[in-house]
PDB file of N, CA and C in Angstrom:
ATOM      1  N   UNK A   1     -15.099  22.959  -6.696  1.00  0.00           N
ATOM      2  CA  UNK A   1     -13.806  22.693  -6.092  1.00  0.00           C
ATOM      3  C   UNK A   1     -13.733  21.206  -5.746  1.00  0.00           C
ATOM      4  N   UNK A   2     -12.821  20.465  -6.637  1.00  0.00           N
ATOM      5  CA  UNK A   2     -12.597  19.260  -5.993  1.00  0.00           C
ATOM      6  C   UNK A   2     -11.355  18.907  -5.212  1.00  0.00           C
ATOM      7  N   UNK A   3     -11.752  17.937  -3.901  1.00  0.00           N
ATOM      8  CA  UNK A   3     -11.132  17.505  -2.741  1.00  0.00           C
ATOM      9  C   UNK A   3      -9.687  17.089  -3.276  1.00  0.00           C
ATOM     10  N   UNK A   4      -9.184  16.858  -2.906  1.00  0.00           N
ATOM     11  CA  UNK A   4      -7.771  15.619  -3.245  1.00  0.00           C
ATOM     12  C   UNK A   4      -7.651  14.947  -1.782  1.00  0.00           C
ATOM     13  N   UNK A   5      -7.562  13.614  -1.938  1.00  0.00           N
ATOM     14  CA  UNK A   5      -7.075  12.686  -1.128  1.00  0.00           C
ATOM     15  C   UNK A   5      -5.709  12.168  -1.044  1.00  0.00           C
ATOM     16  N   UNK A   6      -5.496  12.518   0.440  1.00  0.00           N
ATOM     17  CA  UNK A   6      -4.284  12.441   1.367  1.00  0.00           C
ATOM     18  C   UNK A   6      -3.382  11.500   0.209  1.00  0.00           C
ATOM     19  N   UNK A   7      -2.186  11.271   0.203  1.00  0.00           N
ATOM     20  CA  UNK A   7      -1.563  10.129  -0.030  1.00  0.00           C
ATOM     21  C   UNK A   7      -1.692   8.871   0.515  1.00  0.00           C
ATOM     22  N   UNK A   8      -1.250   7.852   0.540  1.00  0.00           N
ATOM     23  CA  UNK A   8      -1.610   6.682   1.545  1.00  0.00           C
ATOM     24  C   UNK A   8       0.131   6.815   1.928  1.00  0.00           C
ATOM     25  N   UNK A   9       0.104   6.992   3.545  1.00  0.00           N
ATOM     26  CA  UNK A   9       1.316   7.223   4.398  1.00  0.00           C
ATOM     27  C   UNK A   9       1.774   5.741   4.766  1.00  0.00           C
ATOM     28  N   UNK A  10       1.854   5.084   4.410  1.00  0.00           N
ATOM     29  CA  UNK A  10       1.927   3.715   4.578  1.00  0.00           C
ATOM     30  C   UNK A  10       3.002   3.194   3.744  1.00  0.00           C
ATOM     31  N   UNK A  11       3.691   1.894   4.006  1.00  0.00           N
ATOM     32  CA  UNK A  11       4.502   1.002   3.041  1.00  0.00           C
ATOM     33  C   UNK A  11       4.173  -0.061   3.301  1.00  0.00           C
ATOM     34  N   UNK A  12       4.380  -0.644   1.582  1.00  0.00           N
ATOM     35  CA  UNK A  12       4.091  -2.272   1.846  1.00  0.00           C
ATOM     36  C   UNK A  12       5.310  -2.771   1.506  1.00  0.00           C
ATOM     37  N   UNK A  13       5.513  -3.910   2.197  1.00  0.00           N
ATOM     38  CA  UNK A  13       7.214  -4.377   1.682  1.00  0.00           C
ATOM     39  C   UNK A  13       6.871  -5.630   0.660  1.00  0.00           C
ATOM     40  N   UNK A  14       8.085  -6.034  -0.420  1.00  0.00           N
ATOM     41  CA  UNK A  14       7.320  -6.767  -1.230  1.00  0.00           C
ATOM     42  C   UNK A  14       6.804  -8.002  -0.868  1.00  0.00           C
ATOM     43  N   UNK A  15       6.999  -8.813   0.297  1.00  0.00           N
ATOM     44  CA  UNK A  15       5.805  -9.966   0.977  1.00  0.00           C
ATOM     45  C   UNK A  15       4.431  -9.683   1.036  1.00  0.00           C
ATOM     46  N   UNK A  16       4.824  -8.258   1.573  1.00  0.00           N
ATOM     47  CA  UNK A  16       2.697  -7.975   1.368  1.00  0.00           C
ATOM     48  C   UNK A  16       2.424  -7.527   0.212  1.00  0.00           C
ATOM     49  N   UNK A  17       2.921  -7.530  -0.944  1.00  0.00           N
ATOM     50  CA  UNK A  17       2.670  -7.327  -2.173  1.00  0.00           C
ATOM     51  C   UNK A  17       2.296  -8.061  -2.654  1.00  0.00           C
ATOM     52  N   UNK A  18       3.681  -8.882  -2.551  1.00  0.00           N
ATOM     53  CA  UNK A  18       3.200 -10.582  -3.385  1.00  0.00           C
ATOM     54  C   UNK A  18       1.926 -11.334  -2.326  1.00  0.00           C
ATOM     55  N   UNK A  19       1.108 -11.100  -1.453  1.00  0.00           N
ATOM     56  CA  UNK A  19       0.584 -11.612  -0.795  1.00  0.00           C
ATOM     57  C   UNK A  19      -1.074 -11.206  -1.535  1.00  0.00           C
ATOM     58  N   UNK A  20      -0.652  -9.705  -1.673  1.00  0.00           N
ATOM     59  CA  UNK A  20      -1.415  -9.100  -2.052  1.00  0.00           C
ATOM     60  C   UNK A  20      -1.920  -9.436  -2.996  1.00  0.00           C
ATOM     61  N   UNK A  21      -0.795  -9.726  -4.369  1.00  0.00           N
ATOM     62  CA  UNK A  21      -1.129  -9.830  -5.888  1.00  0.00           C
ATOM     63  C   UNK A  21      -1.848 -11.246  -5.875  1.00  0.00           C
ATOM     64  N   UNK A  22      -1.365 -12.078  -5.009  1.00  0.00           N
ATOM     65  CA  UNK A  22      -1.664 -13.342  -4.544  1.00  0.00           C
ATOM     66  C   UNK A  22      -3.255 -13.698  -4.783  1.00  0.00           C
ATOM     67  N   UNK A  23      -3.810 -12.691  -3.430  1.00  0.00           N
ATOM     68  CA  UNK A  23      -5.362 -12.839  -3.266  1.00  0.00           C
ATOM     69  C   UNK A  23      -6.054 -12.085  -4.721  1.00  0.00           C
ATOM     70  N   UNK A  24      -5.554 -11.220  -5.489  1.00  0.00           N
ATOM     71  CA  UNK A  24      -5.999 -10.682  -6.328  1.00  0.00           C
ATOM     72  C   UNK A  24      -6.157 -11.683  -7.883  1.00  0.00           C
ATOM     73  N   UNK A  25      -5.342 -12.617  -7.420  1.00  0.00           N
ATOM     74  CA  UNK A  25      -5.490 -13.300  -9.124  1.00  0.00           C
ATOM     75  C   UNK A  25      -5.702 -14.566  -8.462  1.00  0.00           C
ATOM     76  N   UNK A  26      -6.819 -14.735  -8.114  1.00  0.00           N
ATOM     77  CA  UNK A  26      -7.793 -15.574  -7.400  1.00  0.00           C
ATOM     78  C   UNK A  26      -7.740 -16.636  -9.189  1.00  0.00           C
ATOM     79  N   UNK A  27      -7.493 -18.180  -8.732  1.00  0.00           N
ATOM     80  CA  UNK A  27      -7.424 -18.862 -10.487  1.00  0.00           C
ATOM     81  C   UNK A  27      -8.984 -19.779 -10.176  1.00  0.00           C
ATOM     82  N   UNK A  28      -9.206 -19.532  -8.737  1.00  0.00           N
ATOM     83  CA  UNK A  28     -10.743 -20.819  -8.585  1.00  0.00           C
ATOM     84  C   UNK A  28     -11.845 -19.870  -9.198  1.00  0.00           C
ATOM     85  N   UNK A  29     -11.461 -18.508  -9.521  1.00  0.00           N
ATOM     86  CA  UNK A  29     -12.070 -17.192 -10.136  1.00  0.00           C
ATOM     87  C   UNK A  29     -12.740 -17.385 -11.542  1.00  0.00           C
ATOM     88  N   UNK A  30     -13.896 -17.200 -12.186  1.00  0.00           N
ATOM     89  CA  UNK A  30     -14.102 -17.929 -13.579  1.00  0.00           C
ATOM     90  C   UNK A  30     -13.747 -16.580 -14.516  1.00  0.00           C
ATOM     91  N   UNK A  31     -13.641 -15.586 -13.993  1.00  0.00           N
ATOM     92  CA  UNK A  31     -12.728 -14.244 -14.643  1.00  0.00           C
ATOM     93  C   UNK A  31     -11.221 -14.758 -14.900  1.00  0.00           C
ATOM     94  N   UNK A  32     -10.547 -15.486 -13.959  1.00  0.00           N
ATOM     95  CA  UNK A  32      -9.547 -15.955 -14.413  1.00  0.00           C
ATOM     96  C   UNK A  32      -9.192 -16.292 -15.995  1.00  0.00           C
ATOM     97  N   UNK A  33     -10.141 -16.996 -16.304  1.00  0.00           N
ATOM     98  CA  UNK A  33     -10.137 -17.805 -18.022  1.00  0.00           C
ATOM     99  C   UNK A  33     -10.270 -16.698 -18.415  1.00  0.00           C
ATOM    100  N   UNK A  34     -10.825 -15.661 -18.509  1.00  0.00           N
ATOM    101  CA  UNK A  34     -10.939 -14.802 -19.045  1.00  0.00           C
ATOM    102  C   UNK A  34      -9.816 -13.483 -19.383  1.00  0.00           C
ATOM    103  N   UNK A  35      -9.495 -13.687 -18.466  1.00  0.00           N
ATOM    104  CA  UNK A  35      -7.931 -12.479 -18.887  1.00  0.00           C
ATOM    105  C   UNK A  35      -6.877 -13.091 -19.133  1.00  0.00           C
ATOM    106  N   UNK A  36      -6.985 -14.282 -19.069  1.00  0.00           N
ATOM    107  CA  UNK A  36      -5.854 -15.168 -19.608  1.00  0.00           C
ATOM    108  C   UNK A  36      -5.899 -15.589 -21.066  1.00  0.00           C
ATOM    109  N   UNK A  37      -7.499 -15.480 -21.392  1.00  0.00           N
ATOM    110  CA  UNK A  37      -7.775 -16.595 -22.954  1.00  0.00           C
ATOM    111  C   UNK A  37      -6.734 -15.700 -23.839  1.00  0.00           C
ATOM    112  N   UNK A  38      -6.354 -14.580 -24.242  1.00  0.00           N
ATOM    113  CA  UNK A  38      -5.398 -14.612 -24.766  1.00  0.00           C
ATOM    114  C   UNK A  38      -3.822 -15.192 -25.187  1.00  0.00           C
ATOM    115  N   UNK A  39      -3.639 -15.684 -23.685  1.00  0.00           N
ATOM    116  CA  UNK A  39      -2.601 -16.377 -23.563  1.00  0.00           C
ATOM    117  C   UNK A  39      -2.870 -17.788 -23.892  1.00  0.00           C
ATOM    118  N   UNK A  40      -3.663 -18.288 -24.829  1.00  0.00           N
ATOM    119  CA  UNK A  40      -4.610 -19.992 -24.580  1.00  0.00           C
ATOM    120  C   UNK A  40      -3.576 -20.583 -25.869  1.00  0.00           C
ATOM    121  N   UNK A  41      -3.240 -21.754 -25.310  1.00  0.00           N
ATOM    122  CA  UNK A  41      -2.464 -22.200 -26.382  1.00  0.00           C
ATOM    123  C   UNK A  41      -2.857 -23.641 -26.836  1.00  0.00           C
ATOM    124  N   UNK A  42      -3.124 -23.739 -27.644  1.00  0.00           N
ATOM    125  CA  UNK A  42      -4.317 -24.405 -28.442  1.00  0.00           C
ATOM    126  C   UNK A  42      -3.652 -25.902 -28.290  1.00  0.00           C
ATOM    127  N   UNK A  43      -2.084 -26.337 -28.860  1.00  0.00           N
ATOM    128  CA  UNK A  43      -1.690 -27.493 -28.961  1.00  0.00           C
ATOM    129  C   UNK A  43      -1.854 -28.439 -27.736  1.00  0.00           C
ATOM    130  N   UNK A  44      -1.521 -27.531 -26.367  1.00  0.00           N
ATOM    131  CA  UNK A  44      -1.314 -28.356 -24.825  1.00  0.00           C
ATOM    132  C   UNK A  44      -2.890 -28.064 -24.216  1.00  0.00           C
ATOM    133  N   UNK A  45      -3.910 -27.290 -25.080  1.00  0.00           N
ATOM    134  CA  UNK A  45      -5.112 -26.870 -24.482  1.00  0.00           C
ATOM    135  C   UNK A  45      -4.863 -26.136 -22.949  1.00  0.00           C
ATOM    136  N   UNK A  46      -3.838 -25.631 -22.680  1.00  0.00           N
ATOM    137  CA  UNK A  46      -3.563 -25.017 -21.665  1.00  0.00           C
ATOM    138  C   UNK A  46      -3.722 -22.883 -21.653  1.00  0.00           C
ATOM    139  N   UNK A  47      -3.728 -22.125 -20.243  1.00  0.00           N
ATOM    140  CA  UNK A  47      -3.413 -20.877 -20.152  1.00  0.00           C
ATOM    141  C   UNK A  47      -2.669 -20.924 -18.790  1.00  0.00           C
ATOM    142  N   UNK A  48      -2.049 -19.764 -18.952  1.00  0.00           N
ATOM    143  CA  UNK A  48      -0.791 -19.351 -18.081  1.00  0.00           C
ATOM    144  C   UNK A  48      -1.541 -19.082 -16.662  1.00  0.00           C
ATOM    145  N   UNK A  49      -1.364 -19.484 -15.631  1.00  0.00           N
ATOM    146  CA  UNK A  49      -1.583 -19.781 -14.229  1.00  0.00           C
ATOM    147  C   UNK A  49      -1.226 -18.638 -13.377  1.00  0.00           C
ATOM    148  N   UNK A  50      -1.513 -18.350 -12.755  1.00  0.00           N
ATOM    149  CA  UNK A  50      -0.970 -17.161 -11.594  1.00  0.00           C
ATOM    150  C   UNK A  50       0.343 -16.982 -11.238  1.00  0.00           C
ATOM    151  N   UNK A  51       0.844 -18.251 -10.674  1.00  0.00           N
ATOM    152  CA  UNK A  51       2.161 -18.736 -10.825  1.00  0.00           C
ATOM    153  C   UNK A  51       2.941 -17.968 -11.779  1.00  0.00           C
ATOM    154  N   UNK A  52       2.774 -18.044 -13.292  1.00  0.00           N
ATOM    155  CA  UNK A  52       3.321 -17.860 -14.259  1.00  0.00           C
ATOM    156  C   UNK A  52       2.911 -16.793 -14.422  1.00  0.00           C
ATOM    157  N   UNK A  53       2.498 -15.483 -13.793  1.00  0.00           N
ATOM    158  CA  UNK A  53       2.484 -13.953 -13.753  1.00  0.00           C
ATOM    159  C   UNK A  53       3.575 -13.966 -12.463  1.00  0.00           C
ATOM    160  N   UNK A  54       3.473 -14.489 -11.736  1.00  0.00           N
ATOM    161  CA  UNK A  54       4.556 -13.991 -10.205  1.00  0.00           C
ATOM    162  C   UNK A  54       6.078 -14.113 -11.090  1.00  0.00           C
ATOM    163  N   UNK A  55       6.038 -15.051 -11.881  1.00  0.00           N
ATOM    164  CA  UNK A  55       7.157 -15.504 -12.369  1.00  0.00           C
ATOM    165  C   UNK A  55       8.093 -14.782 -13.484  1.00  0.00           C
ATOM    166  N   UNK A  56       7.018 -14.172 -14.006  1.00  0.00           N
ATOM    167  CA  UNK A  56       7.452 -13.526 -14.996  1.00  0.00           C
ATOM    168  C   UNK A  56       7.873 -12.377 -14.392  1.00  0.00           C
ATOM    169  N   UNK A  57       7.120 -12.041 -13.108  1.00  0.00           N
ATOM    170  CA  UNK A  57       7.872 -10.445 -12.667  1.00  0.00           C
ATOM    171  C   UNK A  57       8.661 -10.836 -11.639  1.00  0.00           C
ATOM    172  N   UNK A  58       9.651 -11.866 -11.809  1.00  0.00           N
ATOM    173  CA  UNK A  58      10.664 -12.155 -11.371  1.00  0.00           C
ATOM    174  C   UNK A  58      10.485 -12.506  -9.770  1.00  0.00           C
ATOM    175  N   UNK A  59       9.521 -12.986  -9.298  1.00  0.00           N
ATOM    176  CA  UNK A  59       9.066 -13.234  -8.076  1.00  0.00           C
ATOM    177  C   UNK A  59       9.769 -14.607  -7.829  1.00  0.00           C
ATOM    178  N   UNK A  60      10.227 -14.915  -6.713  1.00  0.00           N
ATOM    179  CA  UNK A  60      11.082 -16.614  -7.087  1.00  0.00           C
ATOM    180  C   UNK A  60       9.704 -17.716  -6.400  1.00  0.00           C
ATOM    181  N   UNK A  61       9.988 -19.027  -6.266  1.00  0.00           N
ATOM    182  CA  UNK A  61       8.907 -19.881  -5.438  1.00  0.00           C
ATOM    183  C   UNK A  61       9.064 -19.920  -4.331  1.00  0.00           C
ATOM    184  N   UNK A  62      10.405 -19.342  -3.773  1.00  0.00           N
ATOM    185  CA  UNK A  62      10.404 -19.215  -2.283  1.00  0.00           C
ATOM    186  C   UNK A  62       9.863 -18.240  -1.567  1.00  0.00           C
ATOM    187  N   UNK A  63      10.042 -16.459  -2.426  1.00  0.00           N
ATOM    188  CA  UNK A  63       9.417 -15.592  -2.081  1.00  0.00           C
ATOM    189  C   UNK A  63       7.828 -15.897  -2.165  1.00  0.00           C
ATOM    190  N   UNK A  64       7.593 -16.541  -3.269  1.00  0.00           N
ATOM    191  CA  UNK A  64       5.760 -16.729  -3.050  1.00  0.00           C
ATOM    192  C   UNK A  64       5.488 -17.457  -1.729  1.00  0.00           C
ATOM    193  N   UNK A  65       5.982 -18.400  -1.525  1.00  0.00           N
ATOM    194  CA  UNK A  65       5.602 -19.550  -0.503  1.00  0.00           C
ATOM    195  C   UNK A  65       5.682 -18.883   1.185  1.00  0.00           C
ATOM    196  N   UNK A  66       7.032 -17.787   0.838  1.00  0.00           N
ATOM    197  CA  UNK A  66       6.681 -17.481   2.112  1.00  0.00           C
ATOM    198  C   UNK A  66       5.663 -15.618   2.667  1.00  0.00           C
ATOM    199  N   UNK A  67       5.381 -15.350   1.367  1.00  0.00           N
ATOM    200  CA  UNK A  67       4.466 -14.465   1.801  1.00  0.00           C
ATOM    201  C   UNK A  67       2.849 -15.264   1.228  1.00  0.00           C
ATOM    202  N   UNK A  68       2.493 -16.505   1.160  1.00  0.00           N
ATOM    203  CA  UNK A  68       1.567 -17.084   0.936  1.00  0.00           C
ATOM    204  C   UNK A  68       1.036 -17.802   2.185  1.00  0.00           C
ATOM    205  N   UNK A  69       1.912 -18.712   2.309  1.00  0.00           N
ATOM    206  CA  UNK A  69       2.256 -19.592   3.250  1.00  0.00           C
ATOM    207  C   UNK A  69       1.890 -21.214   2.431  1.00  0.00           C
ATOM    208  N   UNK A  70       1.370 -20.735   1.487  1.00  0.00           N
ATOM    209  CA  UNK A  70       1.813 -22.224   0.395  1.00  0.00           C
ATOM    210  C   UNK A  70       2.705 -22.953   0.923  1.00  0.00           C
ATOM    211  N   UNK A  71       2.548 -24.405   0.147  1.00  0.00           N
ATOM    212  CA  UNK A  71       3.417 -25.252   0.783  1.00  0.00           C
ATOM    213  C   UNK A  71       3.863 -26.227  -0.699  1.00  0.00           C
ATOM    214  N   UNK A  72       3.165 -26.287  -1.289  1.00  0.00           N
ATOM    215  CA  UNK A  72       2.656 -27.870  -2.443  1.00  0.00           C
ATOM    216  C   UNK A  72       3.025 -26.897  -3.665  1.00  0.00           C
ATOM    217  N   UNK A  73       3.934 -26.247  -4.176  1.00  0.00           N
ATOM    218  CA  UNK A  73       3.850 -25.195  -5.289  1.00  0.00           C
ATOM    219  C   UNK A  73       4.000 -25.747  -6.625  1.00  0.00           C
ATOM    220  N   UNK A  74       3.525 -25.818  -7.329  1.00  0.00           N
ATOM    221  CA  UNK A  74       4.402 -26.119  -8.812  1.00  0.00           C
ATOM    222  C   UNK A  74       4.222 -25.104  -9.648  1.00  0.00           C
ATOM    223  N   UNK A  75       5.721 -24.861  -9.544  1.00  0.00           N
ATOM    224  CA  UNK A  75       6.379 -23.443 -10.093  1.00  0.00           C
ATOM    225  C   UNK A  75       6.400 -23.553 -11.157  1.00  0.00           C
ATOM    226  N   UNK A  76       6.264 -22.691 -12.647  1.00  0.00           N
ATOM    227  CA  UNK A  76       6.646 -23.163 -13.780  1.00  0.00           C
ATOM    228  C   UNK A  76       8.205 -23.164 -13.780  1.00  0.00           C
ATOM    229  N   UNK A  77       8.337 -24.525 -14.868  1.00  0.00           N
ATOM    230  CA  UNK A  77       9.755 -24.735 -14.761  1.00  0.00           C
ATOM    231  C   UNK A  77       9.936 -25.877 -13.935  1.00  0.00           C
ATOM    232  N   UNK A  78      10.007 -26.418 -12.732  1.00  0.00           N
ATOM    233  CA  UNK A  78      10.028 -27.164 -11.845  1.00  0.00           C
ATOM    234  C   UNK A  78       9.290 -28.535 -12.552  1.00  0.00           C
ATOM    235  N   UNK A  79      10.094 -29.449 -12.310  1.00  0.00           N
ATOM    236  CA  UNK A  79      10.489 -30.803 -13.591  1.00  0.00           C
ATOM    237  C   UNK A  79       9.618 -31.759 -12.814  1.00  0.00           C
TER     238      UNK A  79
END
């Protein structure tokens, strides 16, 4: 007979999400290069930044900054 565990009775609103996803895609991380090298684009020798996952799921730089508390952001896009 196996157990089942409770639901989690809790909510997170999306600040502690994005706060959340935040600490999770750690880029000083050397796993970082690694789930990114797919994304590696050979001409600019560059890969897509953390930033540029918040961004893509439509997260803006203000919502990051203020469930971060960042200050210095460079957003992709931002000239």
């Amino acid at each position: 007979m196996s157990e089942t565990k409770p639901e989690w009775p809790g909510h997170l609103t999306r600040q502690q999400a994005i706060g959340l996803l935040d600490a999770i895609t750690d880029q000083d991380d050397p796993y970082w290069e690694n789930i990114v090298e797919d994304f590696y684009h050979e001409e600019t020798d560059t890969m897509p930044s953390a930033l540029h996952l918040f961004a893509a799921l439509g997260i803006t730089k203000q919502e990051y900054k203020a469930a971060t508390g960042a200050q210095n952001v460079n957003w992709p896009g931002d000239a």
